[in-house]
N, C-alpha and C. Protein backbone atom coordinates (compact mmCIF):
# COMPACT_ATOMS: atom_id res chain seq x y z
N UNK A 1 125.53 97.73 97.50
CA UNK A 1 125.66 97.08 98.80
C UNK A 1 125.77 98.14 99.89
N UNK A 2 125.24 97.94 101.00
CA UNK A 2 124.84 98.83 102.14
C UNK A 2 126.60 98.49 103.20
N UNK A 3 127.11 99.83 103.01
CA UNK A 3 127.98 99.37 104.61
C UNK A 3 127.28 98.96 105.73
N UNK A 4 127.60 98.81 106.66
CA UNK A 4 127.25 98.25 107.99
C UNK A 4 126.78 99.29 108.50
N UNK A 5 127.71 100.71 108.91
CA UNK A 5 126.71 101.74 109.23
C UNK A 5 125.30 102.19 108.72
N UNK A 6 125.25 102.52 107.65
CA UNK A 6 123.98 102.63 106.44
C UNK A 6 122.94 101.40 107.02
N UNK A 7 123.54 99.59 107.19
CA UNK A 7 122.59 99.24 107.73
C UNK A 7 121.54 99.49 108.76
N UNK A 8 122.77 99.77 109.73
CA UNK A 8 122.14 100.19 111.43
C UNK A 8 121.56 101.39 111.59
N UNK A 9 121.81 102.42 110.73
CA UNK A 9 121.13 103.60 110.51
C UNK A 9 119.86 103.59 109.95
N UNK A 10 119.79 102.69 109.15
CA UNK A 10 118.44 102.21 108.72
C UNK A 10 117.37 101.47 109.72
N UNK A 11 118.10 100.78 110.15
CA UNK A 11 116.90 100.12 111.27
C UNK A 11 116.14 100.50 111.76
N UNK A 12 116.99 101.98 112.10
CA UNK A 12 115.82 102.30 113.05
C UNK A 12 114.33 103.21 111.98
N UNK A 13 114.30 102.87 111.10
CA UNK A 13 113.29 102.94 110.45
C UNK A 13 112.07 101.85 110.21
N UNK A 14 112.75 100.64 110.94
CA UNK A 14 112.23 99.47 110.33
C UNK A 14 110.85 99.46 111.34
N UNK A 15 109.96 99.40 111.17
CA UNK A 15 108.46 99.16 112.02
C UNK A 15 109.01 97.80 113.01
N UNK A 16 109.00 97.21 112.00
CA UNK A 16 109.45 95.71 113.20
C UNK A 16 110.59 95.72 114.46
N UNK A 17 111.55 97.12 114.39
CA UNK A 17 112.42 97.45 115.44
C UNK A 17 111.76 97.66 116.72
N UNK A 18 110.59 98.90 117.05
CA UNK A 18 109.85 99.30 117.86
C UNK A 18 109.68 97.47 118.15
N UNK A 19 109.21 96.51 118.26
CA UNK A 19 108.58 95.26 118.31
C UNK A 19 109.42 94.98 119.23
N UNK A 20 110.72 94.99 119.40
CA UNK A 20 111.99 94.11 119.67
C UNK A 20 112.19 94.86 121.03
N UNK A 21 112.28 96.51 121.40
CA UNK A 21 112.17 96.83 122.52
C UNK A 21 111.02 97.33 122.90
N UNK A 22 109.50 97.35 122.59
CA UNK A 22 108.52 97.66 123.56
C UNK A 22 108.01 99.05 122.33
N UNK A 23 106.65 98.60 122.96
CA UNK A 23 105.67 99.61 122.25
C UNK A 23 105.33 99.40 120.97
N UNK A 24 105.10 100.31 120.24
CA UNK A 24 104.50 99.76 118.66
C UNK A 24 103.23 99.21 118.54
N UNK A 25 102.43 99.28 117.56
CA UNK A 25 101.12 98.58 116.91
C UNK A 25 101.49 97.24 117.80
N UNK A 26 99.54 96.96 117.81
CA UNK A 26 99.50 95.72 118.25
C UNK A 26 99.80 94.77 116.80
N UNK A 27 100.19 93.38 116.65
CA UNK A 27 100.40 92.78 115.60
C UNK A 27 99.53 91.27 115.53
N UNK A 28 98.84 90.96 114.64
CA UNK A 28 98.54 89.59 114.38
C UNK A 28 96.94 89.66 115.08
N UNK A 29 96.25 90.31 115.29
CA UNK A 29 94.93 90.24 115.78
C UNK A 29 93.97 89.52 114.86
N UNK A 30 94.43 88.97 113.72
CA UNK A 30 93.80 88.42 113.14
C UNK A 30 93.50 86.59 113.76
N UNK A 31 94.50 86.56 114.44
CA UNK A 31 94.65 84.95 114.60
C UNK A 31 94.03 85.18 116.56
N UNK A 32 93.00 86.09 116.76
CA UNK A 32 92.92 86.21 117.80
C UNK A 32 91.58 85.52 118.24
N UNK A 33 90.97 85.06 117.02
CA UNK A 33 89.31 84.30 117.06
C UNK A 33 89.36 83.05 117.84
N UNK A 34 88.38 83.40 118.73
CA UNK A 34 88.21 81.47 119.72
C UNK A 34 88.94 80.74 118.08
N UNK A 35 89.12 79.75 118.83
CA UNK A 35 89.39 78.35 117.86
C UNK A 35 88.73 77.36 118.93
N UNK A 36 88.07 76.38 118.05
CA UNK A 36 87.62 74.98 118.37
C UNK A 36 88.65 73.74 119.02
N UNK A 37 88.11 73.45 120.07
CA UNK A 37 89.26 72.38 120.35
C UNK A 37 89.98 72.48 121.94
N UNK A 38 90.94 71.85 122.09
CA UNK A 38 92.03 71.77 123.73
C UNK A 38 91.57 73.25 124.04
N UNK A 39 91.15 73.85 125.21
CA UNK A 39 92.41 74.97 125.91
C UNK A 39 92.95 74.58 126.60
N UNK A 40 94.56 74.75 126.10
CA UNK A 40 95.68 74.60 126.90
C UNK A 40 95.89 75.72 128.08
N UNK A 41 95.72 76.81 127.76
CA UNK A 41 95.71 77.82 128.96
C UNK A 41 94.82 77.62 130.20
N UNK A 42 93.53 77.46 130.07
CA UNK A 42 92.28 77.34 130.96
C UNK A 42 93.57 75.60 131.69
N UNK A 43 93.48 74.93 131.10
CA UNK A 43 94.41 73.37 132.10
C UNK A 43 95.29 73.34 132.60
N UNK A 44 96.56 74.79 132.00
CA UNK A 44 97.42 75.06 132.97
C UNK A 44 96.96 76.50 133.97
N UNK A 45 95.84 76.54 133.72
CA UNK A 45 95.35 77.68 135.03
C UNK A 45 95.98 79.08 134.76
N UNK A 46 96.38 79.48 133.42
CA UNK A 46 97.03 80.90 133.03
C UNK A 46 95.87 81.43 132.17
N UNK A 47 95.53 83.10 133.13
CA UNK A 47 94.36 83.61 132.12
C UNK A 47 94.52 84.29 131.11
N UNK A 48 94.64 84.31 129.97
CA UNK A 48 94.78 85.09 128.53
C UNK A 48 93.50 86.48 129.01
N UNK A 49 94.83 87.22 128.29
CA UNK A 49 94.01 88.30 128.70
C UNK A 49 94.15 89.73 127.35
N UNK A 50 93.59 90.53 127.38
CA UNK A 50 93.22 91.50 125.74
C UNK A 50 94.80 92.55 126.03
N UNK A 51 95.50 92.12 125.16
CA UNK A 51 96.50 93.29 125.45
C UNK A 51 96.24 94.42 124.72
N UNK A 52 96.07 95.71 125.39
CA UNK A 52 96.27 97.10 125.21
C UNK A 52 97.73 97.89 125.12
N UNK A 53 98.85 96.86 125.53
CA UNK A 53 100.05 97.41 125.47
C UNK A 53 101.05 97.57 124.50
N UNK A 54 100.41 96.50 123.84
CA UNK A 54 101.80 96.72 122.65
C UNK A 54 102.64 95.42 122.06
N UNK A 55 103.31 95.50 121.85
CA UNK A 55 104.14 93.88 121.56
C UNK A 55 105.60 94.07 122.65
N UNK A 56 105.40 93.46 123.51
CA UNK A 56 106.24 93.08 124.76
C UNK A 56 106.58 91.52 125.11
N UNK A 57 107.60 91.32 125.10
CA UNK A 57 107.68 89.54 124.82
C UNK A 57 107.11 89.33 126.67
N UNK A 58 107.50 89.60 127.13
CA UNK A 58 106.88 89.10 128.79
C UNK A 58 104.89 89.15 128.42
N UNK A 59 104.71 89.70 127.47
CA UNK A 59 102.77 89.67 126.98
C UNK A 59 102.94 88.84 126.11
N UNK A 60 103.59 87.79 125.46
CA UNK A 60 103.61 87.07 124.48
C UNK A 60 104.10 87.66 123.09
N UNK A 61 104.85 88.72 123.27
CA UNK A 61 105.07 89.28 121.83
C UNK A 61 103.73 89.68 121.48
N UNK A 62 103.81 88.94 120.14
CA UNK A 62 102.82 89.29 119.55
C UNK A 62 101.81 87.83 118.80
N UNK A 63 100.76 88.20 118.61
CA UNK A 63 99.73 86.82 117.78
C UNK A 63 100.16 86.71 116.74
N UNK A 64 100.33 85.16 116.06
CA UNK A 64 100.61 85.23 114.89
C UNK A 64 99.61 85.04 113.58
N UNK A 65 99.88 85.94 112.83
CA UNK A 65 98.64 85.94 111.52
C UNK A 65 98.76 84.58 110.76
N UNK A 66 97.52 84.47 110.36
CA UNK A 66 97.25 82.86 109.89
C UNK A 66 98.45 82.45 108.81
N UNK A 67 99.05 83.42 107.75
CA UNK A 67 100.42 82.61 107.22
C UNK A 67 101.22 82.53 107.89
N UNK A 68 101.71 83.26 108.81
CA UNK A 68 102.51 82.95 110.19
C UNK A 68 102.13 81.00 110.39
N UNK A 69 101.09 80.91 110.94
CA UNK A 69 100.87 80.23 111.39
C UNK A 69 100.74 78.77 110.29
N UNK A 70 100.63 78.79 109.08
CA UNK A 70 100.37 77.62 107.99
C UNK A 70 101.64 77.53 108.03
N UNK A 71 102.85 78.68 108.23
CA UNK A 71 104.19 78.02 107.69
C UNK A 71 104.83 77.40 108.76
N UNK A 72 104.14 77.41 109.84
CA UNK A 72 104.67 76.71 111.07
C UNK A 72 104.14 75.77 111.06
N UNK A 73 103.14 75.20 110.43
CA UNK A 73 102.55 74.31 110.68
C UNK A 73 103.74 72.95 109.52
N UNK A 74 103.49 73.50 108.50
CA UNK A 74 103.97 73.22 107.38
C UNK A 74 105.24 72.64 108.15
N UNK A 75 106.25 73.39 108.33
CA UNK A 75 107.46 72.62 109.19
C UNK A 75 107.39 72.20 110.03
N UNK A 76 106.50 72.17 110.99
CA UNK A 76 106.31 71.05 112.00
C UNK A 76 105.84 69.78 111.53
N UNK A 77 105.69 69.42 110.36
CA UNK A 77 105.83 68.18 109.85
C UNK A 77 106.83 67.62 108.38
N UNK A 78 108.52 68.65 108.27
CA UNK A 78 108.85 68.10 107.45
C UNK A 78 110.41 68.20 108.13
N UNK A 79 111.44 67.41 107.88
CA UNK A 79 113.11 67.53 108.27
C UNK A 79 113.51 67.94 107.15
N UNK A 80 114.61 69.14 107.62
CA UNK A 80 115.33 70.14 107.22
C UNK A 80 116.64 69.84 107.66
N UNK A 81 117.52 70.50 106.98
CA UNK A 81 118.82 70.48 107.91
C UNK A 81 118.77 72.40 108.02
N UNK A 82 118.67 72.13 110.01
CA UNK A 82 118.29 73.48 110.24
C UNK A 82 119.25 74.42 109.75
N UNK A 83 120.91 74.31 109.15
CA UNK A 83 122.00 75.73 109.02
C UNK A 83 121.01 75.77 107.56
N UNK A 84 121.24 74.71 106.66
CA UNK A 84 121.08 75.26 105.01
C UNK A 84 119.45 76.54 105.50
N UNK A 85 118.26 75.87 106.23
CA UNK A 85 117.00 76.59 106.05
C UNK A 85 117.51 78.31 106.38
N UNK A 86 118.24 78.47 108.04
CA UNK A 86 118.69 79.48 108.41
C UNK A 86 119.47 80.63 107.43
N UNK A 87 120.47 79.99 106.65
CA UNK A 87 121.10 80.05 105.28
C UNK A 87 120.25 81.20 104.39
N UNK A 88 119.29 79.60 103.67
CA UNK A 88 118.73 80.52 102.46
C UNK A 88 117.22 81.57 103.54
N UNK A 89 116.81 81.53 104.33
CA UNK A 89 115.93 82.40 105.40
C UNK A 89 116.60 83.81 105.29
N UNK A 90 118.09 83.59 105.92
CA UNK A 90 118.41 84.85 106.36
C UNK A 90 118.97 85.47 104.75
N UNK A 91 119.29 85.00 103.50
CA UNK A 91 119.89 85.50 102.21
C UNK A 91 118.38 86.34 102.04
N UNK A 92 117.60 85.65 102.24
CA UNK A 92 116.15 86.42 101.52
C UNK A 92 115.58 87.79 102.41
N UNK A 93 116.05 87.64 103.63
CA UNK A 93 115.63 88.45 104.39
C UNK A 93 116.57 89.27 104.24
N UNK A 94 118.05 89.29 103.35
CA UNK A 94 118.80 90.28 103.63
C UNK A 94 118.29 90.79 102.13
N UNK A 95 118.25 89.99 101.50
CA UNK A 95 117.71 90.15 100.24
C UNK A 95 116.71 91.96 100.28
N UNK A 96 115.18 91.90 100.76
CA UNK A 96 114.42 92.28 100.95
C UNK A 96 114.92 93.75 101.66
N UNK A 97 115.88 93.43 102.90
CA UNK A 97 116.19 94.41 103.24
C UNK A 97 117.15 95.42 102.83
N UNK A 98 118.08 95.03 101.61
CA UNK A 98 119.16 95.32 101.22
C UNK A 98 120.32 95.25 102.03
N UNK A 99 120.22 94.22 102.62
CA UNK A 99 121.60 94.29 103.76
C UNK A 99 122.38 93.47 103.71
N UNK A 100 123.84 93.72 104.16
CA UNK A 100 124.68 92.71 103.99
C UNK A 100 124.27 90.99 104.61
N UNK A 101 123.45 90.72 105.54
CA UNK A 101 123.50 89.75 106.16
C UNK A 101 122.14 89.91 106.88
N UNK A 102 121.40 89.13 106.87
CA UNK A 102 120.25 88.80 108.07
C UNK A 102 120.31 87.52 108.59
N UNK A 103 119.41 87.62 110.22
CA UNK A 103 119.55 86.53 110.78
C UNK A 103 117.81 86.06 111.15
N UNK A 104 117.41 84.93 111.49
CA UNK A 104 115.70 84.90 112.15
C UNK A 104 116.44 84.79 113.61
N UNK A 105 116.04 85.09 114.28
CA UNK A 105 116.25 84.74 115.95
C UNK A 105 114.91 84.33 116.95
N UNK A 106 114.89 83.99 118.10
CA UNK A 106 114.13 83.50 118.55
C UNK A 106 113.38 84.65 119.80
N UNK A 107 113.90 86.60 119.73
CA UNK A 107 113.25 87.09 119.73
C UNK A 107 114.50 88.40 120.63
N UNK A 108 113.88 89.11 120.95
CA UNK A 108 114.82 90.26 121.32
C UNK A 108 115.93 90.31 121.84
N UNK A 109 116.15 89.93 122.82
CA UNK A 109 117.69 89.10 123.87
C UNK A 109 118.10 88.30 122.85
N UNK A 110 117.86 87.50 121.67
CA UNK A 110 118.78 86.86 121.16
C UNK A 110 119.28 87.68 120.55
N UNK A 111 118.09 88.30 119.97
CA UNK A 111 119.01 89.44 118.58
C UNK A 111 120.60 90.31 119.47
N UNK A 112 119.82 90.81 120.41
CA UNK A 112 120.65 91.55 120.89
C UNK A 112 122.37 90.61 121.05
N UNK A 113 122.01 89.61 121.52
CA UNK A 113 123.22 88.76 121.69
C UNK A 113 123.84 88.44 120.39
N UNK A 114 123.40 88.56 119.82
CA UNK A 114 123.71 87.83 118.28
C UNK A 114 124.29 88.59 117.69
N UNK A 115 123.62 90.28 117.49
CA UNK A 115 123.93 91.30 117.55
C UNK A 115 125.33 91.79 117.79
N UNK A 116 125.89 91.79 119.27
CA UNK A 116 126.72 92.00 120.04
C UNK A 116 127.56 90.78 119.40
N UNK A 117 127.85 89.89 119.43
CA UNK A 117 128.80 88.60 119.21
C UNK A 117 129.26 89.33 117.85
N UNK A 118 128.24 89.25 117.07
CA UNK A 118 128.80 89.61 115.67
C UNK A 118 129.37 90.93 115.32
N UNK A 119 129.14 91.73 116.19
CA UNK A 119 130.45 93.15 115.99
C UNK A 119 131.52 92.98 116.46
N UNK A 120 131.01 91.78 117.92
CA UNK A 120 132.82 91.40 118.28
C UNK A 120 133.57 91.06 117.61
N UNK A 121 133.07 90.02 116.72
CA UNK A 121 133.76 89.03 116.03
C UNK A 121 134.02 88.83 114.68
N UNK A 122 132.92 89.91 114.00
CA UNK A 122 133.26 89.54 112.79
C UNK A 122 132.81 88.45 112.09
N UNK A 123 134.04 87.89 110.97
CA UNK A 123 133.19 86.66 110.43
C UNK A 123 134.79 85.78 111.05
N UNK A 124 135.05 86.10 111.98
CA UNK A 124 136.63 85.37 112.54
C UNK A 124 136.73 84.77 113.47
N UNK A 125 136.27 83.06 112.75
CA UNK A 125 136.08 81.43 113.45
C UNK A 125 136.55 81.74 114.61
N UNK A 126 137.99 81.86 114.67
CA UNK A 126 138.91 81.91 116.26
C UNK A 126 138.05 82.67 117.32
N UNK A 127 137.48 83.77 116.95
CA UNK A 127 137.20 84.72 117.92
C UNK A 127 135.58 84.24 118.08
N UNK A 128 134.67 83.72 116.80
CA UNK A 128 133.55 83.25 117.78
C UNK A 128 133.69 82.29 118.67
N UNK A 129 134.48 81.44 118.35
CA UNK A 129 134.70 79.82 119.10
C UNK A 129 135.49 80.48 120.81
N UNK A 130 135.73 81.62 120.49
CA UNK A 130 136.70 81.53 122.07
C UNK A 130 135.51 82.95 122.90
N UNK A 131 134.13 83.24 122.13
CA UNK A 131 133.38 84.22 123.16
C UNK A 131 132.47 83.28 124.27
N UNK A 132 132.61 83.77 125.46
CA UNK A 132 132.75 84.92 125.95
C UNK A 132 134.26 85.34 126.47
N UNK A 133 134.91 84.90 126.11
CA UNK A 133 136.94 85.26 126.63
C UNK A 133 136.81 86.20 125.74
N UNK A 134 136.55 87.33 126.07
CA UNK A 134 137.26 88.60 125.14
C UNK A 134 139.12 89.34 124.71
N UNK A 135 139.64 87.87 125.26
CA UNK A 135 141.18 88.27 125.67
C UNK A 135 141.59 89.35 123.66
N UNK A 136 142.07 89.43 123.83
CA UNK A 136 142.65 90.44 122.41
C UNK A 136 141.26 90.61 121.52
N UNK A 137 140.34 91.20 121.99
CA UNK A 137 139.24 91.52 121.07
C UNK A 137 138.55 93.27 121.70
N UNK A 138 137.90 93.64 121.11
CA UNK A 138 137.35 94.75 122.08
C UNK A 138 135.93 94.35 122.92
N UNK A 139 136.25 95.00 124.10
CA UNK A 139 135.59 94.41 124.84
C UNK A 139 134.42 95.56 125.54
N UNK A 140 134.55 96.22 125.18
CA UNK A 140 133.48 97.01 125.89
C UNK A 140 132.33 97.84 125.65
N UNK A 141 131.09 98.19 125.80
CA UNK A 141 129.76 98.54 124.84
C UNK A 141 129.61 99.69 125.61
N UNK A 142 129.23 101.15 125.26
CA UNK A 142 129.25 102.43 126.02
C UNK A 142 127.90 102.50 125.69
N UNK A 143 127.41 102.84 126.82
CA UNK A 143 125.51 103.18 127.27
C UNK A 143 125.45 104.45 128.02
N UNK A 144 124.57 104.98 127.52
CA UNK A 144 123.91 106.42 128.40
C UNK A 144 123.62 105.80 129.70
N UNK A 145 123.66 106.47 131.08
CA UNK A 145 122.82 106.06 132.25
C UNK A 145 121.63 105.67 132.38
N UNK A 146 120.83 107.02 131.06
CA UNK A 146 119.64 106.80 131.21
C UNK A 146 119.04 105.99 130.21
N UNK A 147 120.32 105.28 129.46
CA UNK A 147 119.33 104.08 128.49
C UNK A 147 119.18 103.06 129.24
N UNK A 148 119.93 102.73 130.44
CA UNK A 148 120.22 100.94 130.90
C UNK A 148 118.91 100.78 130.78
N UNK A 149 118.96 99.02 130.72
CA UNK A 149 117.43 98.69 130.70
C UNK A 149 117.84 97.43 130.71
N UNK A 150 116.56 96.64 130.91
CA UNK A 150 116.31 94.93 131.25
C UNK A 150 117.18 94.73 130.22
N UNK A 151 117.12 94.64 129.15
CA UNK A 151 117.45 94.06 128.30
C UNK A 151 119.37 93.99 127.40
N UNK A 152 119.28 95.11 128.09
CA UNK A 152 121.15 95.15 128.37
C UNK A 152 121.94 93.68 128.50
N UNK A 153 121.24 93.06 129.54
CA UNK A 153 121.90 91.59 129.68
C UNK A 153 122.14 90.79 128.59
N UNK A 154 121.45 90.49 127.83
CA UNK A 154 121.97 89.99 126.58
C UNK A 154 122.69 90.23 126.01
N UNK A 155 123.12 91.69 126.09
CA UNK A 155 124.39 92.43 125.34
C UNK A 155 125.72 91.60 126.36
N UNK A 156 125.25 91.75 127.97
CA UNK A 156 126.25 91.46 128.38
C UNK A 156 127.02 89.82 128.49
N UNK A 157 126.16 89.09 128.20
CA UNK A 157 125.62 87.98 127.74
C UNK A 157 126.91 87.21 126.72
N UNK A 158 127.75 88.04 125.68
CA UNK A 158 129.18 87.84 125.22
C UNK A 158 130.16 88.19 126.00
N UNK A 159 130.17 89.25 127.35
CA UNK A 159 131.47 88.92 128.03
C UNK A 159 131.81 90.59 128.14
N UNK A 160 131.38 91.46 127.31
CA UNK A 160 131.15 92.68 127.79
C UNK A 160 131.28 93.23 128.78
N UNK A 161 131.99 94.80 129.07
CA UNK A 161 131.90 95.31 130.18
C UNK A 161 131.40 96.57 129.39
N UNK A 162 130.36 96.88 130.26
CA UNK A 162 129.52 97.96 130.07
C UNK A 162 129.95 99.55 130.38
N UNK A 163 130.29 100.41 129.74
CA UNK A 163 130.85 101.58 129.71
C UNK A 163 129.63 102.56 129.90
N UNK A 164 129.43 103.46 131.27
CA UNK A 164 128.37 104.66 131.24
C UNK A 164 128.74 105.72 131.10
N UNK A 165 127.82 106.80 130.62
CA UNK A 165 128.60 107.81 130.14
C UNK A 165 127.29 108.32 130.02
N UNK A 166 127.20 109.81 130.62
CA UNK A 166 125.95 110.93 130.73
C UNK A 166 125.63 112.23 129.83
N UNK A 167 126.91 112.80 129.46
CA UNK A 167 127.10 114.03 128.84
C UNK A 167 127.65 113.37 127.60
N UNK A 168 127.99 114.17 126.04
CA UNK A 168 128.86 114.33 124.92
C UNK A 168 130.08 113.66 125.29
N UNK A 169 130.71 115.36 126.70
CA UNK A 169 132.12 114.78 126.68
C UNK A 169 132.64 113.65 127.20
N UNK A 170 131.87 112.92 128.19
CA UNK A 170 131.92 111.96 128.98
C UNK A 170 131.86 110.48 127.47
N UNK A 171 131.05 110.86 126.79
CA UNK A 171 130.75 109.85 125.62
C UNK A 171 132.36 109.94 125.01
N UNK A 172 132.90 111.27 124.38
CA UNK A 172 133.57 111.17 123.35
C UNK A 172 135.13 110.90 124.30
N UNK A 173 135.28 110.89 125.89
CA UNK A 173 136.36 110.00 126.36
C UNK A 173 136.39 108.63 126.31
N UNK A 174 135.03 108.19 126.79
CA UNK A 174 134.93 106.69 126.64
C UNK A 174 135.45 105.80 125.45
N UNK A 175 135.55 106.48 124.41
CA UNK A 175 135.48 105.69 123.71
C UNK A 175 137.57 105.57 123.22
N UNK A 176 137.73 104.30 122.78
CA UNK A 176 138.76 103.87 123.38
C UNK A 176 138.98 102.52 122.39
N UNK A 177 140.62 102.31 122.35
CA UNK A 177 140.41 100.73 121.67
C UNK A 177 140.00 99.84 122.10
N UNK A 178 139.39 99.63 123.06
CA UNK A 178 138.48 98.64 123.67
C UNK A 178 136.60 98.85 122.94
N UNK A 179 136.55 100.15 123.01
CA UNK A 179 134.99 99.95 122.23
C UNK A 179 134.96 99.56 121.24
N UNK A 180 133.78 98.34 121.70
CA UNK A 180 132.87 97.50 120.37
C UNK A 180 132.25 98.20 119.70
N UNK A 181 131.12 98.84 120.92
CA UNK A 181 130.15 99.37 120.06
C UNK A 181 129.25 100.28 121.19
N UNK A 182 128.36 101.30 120.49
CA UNK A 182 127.46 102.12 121.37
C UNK A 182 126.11 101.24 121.61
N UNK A 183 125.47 101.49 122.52
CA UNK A 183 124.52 101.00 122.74
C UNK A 183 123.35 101.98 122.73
N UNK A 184 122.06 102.11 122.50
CA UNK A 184 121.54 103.32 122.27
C UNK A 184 119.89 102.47 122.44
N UNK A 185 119.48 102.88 123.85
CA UNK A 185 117.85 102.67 123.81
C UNK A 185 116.51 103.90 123.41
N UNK A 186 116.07 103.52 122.12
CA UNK A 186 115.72 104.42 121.56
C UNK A 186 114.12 104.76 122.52
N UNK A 187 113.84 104.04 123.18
CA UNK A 187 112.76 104.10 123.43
C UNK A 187 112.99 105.53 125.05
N UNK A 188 114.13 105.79 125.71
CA UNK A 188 115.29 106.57 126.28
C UNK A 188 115.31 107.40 125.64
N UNK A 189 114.86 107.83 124.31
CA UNK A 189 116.21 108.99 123.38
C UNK A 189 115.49 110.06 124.60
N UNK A 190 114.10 110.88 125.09
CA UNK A 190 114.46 112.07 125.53
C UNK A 190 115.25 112.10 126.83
N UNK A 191 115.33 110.53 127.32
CA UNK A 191 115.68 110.93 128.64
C UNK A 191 117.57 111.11 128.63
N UNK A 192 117.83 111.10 127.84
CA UNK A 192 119.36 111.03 128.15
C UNK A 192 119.92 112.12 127.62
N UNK A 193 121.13 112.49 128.04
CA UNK A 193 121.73 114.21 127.11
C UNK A 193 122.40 113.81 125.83
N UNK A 194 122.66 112.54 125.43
CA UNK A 194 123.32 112.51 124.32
C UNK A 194 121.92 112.49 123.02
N UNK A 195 120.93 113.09 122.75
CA UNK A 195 120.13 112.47 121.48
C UNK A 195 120.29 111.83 120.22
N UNK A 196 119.90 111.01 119.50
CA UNK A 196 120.18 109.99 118.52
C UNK A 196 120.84 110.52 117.66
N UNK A 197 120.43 111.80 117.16
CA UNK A 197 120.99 113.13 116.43
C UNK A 197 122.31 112.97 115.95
N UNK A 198 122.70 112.50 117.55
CA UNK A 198 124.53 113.18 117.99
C UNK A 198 125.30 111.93 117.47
C-alpha cells in the first residue's frame, strides 16, 4: 500500500495530470469524424474549431474516443444508484493506480476541490459536514507567487486562506499548524525560486 506522500509524488508522473492543468497531447481525435445527423453547434451559432492547443477545459477538454463514448451511451439509458457506481469506479481506479483511494470528478476545479476538502478532512464526518467553517481544522494552503493561477479558486473554494511565499526561507516560515497543504503549479516550476526538487 502506497502512503499518501508516495501517492502525490507519483502523480506527477501520471500523463493524464498535464490534462488537468493545461498543455499535454491532444486526446480523443479519433471521435473527431463529421457524424451524420442534428448540428447542435451550427443552431446555437458556436463555431467548432481544430484545436492546436492542447487539452484546456475552456477548449472543451478534450474529444472523447469511441469507448469513451459507448459507455456513456450505455448509462444514459440504465438507473444506478449513483454512491455504489462512484464506489466500485473509484476502488478500480485506485486499483490500477495502486493508491489508497480514487475519485472520477467532473474535471479540474473539482478535483482540485475535492482534492483540498480531503486533506482537510480526512475521512472525519464532523469536519466534512461543517467545510467551508474551518474553525479547529488547518486552514491554510502555501503557494509560490509565481504559481497563482486561475485555477487556485477551487482550492479556495473549502474556505482556505492562501499563504505566499517567494524564496526557501520565506516557504520554510510559512509553514505552521495551520498548513494543510503546499500548493505547487507545475506548469510554473521554472518560474518560481522554490523548484519541485525542493
Amino acid at each position: 500500500m502506497w502512503s499518501r506522500r508516495q501517492f502525490l509524488e507519483g502523480m506527477s508522473t501520471l500523463p493524464f495530470v498535464g490534462g488537468l492543468i493545461g498543455g499535454g497531447e491532444l486526446v480523443g481525435t479519433a471521435s473527431a469524424a463529421p457524424r451524420a445527423g442534428r448540428d447542435y453547434f451550427t443552431e446555437l451559432g458556436v463555431r467548432p474549431f481544430i484545436n492546436a492547443a492542447g487539452t484546456y477545459t475552456d477548449m472543451t477538454a478534450s474529444l472523447m474516443p469511441p469507448e469513451v463514448m459507448e459507455a456513456i451511451n450505455y448509462a444514459s439509458e440504465h438507473y444506478v444508484m449513483l454512491n455504489d457506481l462512484h464506489d466500485v469506479v473509484g476502488g478500480r481506479i485506485a486499483s490500477l493506480l495502486q493508491s489508497e483511494a480514487a475519485m472520477v470528478t467532473s474535471g479540474a476545479a473539482s478535483a482540485m476541490t475535492l482534492g483540498t476538502a480531503a486533506v482537510l478532512t480526512g475521512k472525519d464526518r464532523q469536519k466534512i459536514g461543517s467545510l467551508p467553517n474551518l474553525a479547529d481544522m488547518k486552514s491554510e494552503v502555501i503557494i509560490q507567487k509565481a504559481h497563482r493561477f486561475g485555477y487556485e479558486r477551487a482550492v479556495r473554494n473549502t474556505g482556505v486562506r492562501m499563504i505566499e511565499v517567494e524564496t526557501p526561507e520565506s516557504l520554510e516560515r510559512a509553514i505552521t499548524w495551520h498548513t494543510a497543504m503546499m500548493l505547487f503549479y507545475n506548469n510554473n516550476n521554472s518560474e518560481g525560486q522554490i523548484p519541485d526538487v525542493e
